[in-house]
N, C-alpha and C. Protein backbone atom coordinates (compact mmCIF):
# COMPACT_ATOMS: atom_id res chain seq x y z
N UNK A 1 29.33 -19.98 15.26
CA UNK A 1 27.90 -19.89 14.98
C UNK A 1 27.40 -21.33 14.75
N UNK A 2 26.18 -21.85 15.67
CA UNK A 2 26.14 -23.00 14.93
C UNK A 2 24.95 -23.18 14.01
N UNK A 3 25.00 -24.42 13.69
CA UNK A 3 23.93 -24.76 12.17
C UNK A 3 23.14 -23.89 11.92
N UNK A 4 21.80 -24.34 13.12
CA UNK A 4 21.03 -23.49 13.29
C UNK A 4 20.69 -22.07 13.53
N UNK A 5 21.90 -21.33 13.98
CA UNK A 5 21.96 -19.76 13.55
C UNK A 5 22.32 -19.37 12.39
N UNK A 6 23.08 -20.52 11.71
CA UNK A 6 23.53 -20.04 10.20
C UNK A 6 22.37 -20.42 9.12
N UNK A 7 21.65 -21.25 9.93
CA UNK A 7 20.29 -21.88 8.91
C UNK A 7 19.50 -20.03 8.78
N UNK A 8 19.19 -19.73 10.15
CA UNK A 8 18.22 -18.82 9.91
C UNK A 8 18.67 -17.64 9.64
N UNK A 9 19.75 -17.27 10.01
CA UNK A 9 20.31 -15.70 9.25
C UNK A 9 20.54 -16.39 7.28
N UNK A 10 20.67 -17.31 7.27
CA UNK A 10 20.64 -17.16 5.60
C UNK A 10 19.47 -17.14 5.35
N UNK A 11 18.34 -17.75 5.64
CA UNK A 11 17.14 -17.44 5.19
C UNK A 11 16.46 -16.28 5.58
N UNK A 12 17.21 -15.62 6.54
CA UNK A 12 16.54 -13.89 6.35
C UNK A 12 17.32 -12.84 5.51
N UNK A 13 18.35 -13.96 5.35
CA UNK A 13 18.96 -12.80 4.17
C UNK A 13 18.46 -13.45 2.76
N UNK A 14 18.20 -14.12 2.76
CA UNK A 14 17.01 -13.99 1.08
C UNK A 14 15.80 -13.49 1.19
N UNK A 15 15.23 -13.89 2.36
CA UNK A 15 14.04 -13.45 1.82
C UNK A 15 14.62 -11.85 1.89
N UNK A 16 15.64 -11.42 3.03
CA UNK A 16 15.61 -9.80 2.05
C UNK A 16 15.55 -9.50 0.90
N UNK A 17 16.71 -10.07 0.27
CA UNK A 17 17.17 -10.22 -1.47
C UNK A 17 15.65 -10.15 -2.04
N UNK A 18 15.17 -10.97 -1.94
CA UNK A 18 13.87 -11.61 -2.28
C UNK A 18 13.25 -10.10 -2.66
N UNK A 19 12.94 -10.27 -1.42
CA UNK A 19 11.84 -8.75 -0.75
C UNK A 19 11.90 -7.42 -1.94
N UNK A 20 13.48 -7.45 -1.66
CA UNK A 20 14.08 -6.36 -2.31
C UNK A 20 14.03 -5.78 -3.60
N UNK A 21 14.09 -7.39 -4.28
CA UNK A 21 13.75 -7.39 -5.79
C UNK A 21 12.18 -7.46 -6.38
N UNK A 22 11.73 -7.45 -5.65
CA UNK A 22 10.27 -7.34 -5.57
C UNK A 22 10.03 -6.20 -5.72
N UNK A 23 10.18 -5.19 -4.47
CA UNK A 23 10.01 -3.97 -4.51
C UNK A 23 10.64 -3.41 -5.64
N UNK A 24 11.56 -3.11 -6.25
CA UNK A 24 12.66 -3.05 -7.49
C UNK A 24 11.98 -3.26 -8.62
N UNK A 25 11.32 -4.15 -8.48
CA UNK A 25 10.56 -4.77 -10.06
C UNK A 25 9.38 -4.19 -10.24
N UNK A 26 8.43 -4.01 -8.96
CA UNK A 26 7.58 -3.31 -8.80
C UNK A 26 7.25 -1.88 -9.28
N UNK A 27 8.78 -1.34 -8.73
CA UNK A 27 9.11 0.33 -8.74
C UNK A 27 9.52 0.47 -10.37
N UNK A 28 10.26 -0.10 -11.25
CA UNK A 28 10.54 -0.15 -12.07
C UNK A 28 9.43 -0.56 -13.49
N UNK A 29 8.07 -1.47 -12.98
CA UNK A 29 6.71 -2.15 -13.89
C UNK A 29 6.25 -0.54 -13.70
N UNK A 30 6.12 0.32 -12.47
CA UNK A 30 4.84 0.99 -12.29
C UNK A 30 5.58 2.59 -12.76
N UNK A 31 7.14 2.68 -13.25
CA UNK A 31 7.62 3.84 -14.03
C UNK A 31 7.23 3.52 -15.51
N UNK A 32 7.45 2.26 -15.67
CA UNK A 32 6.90 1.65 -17.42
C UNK A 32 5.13 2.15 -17.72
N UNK A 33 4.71 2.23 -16.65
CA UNK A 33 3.04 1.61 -17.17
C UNK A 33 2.80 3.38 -17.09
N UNK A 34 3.29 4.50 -16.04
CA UNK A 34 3.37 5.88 -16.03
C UNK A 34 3.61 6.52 -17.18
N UNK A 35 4.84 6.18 -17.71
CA UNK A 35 5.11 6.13 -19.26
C UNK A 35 4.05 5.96 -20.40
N UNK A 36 3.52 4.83 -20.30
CA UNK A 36 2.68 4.05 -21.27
C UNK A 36 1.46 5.40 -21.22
N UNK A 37 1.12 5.17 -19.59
CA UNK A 37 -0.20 6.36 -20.13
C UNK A 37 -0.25 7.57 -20.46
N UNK A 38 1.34 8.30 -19.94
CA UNK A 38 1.24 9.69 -20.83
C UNK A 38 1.08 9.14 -22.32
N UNK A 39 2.36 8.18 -22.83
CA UNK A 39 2.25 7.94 -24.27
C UNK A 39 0.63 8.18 -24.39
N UNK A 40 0.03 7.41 -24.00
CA UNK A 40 -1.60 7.41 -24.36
C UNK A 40 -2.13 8.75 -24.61
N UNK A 41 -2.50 9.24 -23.52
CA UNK A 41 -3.05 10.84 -22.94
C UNK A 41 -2.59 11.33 -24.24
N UNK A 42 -0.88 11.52 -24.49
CA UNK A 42 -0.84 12.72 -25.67
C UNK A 42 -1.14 12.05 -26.97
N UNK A 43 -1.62 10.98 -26.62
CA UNK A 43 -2.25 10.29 -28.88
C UNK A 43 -3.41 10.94 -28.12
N UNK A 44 -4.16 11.26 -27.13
CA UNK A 44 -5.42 11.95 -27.44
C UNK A 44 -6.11 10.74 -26.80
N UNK A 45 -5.50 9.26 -26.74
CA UNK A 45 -6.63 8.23 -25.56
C UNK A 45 -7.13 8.54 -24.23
N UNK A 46 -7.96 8.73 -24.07
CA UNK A 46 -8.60 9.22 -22.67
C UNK A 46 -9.27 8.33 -21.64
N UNK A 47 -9.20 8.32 -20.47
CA UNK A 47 -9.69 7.32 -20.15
C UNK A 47 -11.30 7.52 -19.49
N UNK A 48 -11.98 6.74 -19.67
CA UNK A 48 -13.64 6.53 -19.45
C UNK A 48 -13.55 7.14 -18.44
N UNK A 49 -12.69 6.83 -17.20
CA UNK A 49 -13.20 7.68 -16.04
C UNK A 49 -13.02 9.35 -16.33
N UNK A 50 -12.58 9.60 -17.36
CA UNK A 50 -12.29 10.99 -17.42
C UNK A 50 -13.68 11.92 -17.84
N UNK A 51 -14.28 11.34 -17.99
CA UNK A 51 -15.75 12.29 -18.96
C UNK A 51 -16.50 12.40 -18.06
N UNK A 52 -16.85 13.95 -18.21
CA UNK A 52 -17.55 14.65 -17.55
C UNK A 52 -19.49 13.99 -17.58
N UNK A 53 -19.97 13.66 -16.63
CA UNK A 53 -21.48 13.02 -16.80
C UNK A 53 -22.25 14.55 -16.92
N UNK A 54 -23.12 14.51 -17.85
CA UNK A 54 -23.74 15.80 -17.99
C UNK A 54 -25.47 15.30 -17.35
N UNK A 55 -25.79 16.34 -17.05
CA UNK A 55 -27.12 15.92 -16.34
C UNK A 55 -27.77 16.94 -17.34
């Protein structure tokens, strides 16, 4: 393999890594924050978009 094929298959294998852990961190922030708002919902915090506009 020379240089230059080994240059660019390593840099597509990070940015997979990369990629990967991104998505991972992502998937893992947006089970935390799911969490957070039931916690909320059952203390009874509601959110503004939730109220009914009465005419």
């Amino acid at each position: 393999m020379s240089a230059h094929a080994l240059f660019v298959t390593a840099a597509y294998a990070i940015t997979a890594i990369v990629l990967a852990g991104l998505v991972g961190w992502i998937l893992l922030d947006q089970r935390a924050r799911k969490r957070e708002l039931a916690a909320l919902e059952a203390a009874g915090v509601r959110r503004r978009s939730d109220k009914a506009v009465k005419s």
